[in-house]
N, C-alpha and C. Protein backbone atom coordinates (compact mmCIF):
# COMPACT_ATOMS: atom_id res chain seq x y z
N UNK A 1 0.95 -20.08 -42.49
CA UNK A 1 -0.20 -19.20 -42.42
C UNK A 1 -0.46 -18.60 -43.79
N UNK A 2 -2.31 -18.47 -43.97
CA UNK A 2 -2.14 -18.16 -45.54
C UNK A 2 -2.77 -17.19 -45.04
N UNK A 3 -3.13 -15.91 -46.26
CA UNK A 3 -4.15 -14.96 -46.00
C UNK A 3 -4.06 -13.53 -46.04
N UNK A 4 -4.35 -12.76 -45.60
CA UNK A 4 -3.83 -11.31 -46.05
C UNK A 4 -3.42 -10.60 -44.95
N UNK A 5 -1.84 -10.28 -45.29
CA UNK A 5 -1.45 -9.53 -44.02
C UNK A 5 -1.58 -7.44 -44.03
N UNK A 6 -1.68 -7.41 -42.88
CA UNK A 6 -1.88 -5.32 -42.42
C UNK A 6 -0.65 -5.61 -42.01
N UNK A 7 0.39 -4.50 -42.49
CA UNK A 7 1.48 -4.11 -41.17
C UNK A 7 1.05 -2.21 -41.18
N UNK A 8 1.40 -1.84 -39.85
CA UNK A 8 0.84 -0.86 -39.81
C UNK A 8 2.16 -0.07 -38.99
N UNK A 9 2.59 0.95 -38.75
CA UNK A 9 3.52 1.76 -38.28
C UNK A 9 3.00 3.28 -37.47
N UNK A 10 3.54 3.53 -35.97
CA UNK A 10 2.94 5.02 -35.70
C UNK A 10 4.25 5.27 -34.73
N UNK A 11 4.29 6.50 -34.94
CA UNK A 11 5.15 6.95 -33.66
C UNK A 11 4.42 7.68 -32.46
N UNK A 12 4.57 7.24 -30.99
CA UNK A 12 4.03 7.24 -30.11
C UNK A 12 5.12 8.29 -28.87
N UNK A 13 5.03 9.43 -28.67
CA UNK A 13 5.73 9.83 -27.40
C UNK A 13 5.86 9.59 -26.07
N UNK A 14 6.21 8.52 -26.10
CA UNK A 14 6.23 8.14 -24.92
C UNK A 14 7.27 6.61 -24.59
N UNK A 15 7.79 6.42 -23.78
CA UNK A 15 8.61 5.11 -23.54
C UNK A 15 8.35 3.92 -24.37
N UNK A 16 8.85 3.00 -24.57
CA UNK A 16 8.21 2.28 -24.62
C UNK A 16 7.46 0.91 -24.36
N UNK A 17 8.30 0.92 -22.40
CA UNK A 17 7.86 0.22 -21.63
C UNK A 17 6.27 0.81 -21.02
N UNK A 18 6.22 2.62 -21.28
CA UNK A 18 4.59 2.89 -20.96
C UNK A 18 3.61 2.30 -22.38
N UNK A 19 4.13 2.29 -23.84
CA UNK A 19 3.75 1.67 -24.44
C UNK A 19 3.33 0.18 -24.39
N UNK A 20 4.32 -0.43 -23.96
CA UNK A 20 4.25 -2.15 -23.96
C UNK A 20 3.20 -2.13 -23.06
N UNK A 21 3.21 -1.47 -21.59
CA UNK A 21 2.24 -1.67 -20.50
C UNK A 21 0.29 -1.24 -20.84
N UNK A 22 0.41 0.11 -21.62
CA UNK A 22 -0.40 -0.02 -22.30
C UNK A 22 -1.42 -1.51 -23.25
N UNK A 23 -0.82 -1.82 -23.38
CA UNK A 23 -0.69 -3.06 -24.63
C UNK A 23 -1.00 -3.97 -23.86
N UNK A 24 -0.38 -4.21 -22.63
CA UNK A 24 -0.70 -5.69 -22.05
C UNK A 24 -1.28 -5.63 -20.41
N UNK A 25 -2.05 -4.32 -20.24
CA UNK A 25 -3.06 -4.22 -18.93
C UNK A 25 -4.55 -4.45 -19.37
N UNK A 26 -4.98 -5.31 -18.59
CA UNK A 26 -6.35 -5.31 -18.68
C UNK A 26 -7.16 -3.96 -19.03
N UNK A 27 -6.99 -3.40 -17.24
CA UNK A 27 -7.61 -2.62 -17.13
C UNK A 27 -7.48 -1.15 -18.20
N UNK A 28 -6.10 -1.06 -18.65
CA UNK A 28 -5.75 0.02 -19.63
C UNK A 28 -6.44 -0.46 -21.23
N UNK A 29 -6.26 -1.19 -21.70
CA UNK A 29 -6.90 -2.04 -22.86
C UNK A 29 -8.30 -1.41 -23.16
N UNK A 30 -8.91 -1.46 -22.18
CA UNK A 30 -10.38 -1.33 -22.25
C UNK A 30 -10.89 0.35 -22.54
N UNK A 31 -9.61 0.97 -22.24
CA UNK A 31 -10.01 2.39 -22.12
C UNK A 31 -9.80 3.08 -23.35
N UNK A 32 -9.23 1.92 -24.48
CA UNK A 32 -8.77 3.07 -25.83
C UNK A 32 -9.21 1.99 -26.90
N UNK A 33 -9.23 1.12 -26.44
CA UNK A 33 -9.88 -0.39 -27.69
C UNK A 33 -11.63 -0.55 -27.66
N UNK A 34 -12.14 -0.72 -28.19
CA UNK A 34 -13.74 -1.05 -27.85
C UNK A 34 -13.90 -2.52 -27.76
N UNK A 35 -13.55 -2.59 -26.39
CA UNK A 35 -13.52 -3.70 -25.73
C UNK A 35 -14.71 -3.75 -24.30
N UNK A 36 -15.02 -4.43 -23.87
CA UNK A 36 -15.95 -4.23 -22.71
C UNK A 36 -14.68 -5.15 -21.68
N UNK A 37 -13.84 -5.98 -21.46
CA UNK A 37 -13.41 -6.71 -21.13
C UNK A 37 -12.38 -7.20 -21.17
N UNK A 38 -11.22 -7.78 -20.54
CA UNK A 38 -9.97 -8.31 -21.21
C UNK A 38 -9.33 -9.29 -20.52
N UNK A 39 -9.38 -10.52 -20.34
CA UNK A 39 -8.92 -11.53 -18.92
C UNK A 39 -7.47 -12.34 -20.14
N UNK A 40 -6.28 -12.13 -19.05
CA UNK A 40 -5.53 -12.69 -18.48
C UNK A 40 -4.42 -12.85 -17.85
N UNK A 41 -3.46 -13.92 -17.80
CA UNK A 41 -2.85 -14.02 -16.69
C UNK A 41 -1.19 -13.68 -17.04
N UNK A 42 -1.24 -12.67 -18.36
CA UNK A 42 -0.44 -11.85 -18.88
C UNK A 42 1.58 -12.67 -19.01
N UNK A 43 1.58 -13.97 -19.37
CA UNK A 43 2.56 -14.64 -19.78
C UNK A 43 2.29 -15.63 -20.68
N UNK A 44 3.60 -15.67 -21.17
CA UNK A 44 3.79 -16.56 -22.69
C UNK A 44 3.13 -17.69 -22.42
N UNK A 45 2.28 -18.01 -23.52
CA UNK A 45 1.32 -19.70 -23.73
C UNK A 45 -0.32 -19.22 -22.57
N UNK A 46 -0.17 -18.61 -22.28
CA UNK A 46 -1.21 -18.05 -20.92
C UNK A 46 -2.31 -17.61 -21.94
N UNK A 47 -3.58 -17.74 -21.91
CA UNK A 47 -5.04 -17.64 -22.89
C UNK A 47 -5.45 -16.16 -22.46
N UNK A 48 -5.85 -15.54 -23.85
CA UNK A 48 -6.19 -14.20 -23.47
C UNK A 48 -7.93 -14.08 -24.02
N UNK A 49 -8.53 -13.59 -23.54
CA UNK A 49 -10.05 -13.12 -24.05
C UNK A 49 -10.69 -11.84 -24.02
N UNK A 50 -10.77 -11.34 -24.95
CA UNK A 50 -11.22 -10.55 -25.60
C UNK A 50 -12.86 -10.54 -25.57
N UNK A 51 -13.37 -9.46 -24.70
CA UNK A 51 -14.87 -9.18 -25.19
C UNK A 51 -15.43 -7.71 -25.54
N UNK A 52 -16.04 -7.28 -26.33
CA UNK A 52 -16.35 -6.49 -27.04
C UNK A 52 -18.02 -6.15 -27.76
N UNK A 53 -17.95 -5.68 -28.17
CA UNK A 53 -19.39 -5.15 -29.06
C UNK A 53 -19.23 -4.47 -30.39
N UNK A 54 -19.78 -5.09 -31.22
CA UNK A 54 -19.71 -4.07 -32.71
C UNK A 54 -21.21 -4.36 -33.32
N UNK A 55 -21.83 -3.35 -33.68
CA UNK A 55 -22.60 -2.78 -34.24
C UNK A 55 -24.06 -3.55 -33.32
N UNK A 56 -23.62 -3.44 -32.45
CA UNK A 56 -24.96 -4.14 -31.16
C UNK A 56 -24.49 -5.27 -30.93
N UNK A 57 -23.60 -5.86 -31.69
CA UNK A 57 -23.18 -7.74 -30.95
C UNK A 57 -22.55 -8.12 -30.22
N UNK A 58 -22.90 -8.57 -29.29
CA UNK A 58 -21.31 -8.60 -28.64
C UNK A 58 -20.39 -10.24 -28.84
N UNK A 59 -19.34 -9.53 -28.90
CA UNK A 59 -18.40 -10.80 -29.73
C UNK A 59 -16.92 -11.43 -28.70
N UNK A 60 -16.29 -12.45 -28.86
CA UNK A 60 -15.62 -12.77 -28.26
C UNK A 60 -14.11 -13.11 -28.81
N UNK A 61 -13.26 -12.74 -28.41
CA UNK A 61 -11.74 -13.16 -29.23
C UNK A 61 -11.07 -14.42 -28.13
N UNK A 62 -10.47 -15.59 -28.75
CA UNK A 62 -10.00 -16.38 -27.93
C UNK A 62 -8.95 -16.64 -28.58
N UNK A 63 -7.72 -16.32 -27.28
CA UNK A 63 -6.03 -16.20 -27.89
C UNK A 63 -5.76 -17.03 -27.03
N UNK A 64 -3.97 -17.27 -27.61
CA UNK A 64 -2.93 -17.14 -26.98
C UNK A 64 -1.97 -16.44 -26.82
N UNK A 65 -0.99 -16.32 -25.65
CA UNK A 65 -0.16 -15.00 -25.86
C UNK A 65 1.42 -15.91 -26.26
N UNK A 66 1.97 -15.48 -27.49
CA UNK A 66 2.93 -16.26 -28.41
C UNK A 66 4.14 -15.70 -27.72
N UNK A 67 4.24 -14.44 -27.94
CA UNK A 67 5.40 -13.39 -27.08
C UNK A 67 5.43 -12.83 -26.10
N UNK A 68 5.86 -12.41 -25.62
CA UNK A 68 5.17 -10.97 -23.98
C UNK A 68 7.46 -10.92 -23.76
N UNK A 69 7.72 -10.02 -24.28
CA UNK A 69 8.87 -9.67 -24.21
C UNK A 69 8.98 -7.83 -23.83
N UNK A 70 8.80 -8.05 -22.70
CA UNK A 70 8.73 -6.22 -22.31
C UNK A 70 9.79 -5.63 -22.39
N UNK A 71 10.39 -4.34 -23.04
CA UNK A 71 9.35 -3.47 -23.88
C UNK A 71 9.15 -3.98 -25.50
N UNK A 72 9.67 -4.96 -25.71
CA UNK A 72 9.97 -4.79 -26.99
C UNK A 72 9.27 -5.75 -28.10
N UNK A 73 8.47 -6.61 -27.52
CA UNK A 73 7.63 -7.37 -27.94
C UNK A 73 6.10 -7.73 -27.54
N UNK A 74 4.85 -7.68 -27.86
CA UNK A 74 3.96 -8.59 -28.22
C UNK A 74 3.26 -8.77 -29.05
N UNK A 75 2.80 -10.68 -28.81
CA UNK A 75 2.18 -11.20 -29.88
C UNK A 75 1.20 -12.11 -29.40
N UNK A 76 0.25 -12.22 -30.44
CA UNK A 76 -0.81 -13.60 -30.08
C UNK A 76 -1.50 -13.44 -30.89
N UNK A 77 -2.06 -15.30 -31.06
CA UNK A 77 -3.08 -15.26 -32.03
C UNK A 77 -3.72 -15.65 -31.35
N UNK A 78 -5.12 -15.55 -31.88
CA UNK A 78 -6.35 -15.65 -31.74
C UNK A 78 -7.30 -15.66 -32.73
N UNK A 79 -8.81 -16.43 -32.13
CA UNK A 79 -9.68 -16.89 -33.18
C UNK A 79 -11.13 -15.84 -32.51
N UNK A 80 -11.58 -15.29 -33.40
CA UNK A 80 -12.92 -14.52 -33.15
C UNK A 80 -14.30 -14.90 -33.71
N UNK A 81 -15.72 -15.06 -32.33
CA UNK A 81 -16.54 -14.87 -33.26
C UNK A 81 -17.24 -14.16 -33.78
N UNK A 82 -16.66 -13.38 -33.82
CA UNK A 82 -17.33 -12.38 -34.85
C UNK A 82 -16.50 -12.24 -36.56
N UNK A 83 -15.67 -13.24 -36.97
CA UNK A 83 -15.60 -13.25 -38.35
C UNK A 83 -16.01 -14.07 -39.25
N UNK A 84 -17.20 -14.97 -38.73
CA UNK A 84 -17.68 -15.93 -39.56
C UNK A 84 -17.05 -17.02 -39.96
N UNK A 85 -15.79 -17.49 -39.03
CA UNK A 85 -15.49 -18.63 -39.48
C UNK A 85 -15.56 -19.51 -38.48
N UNK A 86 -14.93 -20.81 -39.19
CA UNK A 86 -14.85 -22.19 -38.08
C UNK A 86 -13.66 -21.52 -36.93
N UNK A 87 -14.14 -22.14 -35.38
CA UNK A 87 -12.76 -22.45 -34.65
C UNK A 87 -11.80 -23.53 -35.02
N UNK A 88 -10.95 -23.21 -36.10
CA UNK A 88 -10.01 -24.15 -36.20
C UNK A 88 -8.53 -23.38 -36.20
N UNK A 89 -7.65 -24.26 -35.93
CA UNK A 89 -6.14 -23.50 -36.08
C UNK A 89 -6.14 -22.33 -37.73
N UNK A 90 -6.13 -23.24 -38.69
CA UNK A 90 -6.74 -22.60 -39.62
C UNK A 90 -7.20 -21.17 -39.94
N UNK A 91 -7.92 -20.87 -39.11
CA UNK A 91 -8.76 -19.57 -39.15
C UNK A 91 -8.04 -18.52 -37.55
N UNK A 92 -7.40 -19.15 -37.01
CA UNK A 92 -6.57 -17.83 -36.37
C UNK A 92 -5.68 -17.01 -37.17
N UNK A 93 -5.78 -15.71 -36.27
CA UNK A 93 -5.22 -14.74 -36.60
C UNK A 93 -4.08 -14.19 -36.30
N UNK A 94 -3.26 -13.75 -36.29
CA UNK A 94 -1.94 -13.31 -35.22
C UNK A 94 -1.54 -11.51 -35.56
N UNK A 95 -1.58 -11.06 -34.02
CA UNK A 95 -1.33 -9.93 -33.70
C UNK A 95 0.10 -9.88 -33.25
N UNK A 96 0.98 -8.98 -33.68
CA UNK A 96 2.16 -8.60 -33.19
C UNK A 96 2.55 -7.30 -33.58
N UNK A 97 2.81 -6.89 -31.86
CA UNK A 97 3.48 -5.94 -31.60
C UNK A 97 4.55 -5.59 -31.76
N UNK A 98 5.33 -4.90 -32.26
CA UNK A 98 7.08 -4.73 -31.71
C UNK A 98 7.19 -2.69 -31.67
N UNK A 99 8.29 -2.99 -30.41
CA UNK A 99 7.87 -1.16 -29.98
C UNK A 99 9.60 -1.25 -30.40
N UNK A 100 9.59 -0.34 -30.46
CA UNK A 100 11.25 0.35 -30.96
C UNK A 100 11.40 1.48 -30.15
N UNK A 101 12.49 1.89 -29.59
CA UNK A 101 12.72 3.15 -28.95
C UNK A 101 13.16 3.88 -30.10
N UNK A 102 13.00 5.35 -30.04
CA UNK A 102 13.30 6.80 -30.86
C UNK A 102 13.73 7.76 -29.96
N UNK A 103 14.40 8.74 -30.49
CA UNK A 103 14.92 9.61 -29.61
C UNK A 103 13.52 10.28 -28.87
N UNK A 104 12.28 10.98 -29.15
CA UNK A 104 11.77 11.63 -28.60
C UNK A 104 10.21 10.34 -28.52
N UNK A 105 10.50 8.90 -28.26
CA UNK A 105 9.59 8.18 -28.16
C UNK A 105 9.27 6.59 -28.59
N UNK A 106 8.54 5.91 -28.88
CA UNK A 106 8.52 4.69 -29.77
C UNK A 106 8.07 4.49 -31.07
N UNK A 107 8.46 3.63 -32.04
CA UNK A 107 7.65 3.55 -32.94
C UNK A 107 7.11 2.15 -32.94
N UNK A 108 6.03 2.07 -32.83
CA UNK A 108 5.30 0.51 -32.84
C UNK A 108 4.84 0.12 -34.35
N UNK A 109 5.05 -1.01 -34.08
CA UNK A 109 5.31 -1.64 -35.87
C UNK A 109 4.38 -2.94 -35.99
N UNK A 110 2.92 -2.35 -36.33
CA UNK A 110 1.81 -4.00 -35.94
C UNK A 110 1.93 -4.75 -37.55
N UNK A 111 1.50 -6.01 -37.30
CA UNK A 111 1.32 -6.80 -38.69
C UNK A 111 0.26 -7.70 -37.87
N UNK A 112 -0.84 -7.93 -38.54
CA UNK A 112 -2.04 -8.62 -38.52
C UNK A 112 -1.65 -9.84 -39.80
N UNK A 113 -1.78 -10.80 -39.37
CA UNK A 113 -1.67 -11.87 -40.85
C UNK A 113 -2.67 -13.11 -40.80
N UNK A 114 -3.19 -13.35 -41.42
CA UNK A 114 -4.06 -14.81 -41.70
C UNK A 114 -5.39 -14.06 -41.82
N UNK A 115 -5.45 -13.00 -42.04
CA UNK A 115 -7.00 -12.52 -42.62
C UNK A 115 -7.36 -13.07 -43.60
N UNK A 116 -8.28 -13.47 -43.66
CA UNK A 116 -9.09 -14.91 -44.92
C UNK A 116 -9.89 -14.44 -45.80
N UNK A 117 -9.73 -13.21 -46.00
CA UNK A 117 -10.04 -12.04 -47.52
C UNK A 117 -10.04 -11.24 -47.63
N UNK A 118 -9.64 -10.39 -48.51
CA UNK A 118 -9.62 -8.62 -49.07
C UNK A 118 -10.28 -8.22 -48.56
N UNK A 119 -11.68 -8.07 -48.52
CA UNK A 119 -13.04 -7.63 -47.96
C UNK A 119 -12.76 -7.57 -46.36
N UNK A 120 -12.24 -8.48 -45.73
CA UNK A 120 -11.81 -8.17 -44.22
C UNK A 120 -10.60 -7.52 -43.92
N UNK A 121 -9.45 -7.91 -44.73
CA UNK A 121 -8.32 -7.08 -44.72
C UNK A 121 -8.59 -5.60 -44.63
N UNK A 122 -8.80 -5.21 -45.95
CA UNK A 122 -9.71 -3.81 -46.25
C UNK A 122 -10.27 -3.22 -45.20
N UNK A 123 -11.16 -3.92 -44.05
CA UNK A 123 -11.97 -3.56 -43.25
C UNK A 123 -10.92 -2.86 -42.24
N UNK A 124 -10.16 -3.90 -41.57
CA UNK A 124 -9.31 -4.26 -40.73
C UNK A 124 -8.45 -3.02 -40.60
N UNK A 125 -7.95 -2.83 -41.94
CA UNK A 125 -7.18 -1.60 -42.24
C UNK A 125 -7.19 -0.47 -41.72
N UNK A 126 -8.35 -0.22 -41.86
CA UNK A 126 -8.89 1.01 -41.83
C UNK A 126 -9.43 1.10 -40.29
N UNK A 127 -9.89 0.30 -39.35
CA UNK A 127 -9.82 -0.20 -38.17
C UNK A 127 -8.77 0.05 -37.10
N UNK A 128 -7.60 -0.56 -38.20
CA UNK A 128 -6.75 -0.20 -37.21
C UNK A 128 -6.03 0.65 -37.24
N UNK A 129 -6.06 2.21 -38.42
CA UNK A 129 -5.88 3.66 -38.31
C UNK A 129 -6.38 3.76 -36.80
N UNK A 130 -7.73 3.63 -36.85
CA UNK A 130 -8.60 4.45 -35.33
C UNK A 130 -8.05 3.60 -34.65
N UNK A 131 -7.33 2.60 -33.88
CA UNK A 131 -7.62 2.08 -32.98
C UNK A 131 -5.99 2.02 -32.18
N UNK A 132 -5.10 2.53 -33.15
CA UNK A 132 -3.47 2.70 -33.07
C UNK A 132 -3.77 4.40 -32.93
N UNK A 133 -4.65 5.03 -33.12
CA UNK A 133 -4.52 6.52 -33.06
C UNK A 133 -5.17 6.56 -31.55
N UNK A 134 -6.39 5.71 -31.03
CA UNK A 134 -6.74 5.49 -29.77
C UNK A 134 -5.43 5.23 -28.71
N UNK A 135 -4.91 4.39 -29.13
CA UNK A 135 -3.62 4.01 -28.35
C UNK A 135 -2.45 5.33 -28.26
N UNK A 136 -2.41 5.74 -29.14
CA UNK A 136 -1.69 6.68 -29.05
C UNK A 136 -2.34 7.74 -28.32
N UNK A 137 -3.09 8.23 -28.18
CA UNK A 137 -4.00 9.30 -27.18
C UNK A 137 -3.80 8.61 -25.66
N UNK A 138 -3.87 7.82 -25.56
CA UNK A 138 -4.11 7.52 -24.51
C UNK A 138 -3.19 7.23 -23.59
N UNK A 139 -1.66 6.56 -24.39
CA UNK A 139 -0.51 6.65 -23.90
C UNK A 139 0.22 8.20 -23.83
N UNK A 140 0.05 8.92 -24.84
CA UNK A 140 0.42 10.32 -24.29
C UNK A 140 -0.13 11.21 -23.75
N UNK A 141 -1.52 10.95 -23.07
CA UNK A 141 -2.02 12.09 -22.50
C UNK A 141 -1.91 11.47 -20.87
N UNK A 142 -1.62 9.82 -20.78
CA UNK A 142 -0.89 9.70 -19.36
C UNK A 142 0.64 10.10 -19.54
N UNK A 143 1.59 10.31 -19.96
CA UNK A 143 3.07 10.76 -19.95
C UNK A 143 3.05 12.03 -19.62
């Protein structure tokens, strides 16, 4: 994989099997991600899809799920269209999770890699401040 990787780090109060579950419910997904949607059948090699809206479009993510190791793992890549590229292996992306237990909670530890330029990296970045601070609201105000 070539391209520019995010790793990103937060500490979260809360388990981190309510974390992992967070992470891999449909129906929870939708409530802290700006997502409209989230289908699947939540095991390893099993296709995940992603639907959403940004700035009026609505866009589609098409994965696979690489890991699903509860609490302590997930991962998947996936190809989106909304970044202007070809569907090819090539141009996927890979998301991974890993939750760590702490004495008063988890710390989740993301790395995004195969972003296909600065200009999206950059974007991404800053993306996923709000969207790991969403997650975090949302897992501790159910605990």
């Amino acid at each position: 994989m070539n391209g520019f990787t995010i790793k990103k780090s937060i500490h979260i109060h809360a388990k981190p099997e309510a974390v992992f579950d967070a992470l891999t419910r449909s129906e929870d997904i939708v409530k802290y991600f700006p997502l409209k949607r989230v289908t699947s059948e939540w095991n390893e090699g099993s296709e995940i899809l992603l639907t959403g809206e940004n700035n009026g479009n609505e866009f589609r993510d098409y994965g696979v799920i690489l890991n699903l190791s509860r609490p302590g793992r997930f991962r998947y890549s996936y190809w989106s269209d909304n970044h202007g590229t070809e569907r090819t292996p090539e141009n996927h992306l890979t998301i991974d999770y890993r939750l760590s237990p702490e004495p008063d909670g988890t710390r989740l530890d993301l790395e995004q890699n195969n972003l296909r330029s600065e200009e999206m990296a950059t974007w991404m970045d800053a993306i996923w401040d709000a969207l790991l601070d969403s997650l975090k609201a949302f897992v501790e105000q159910r605990t």
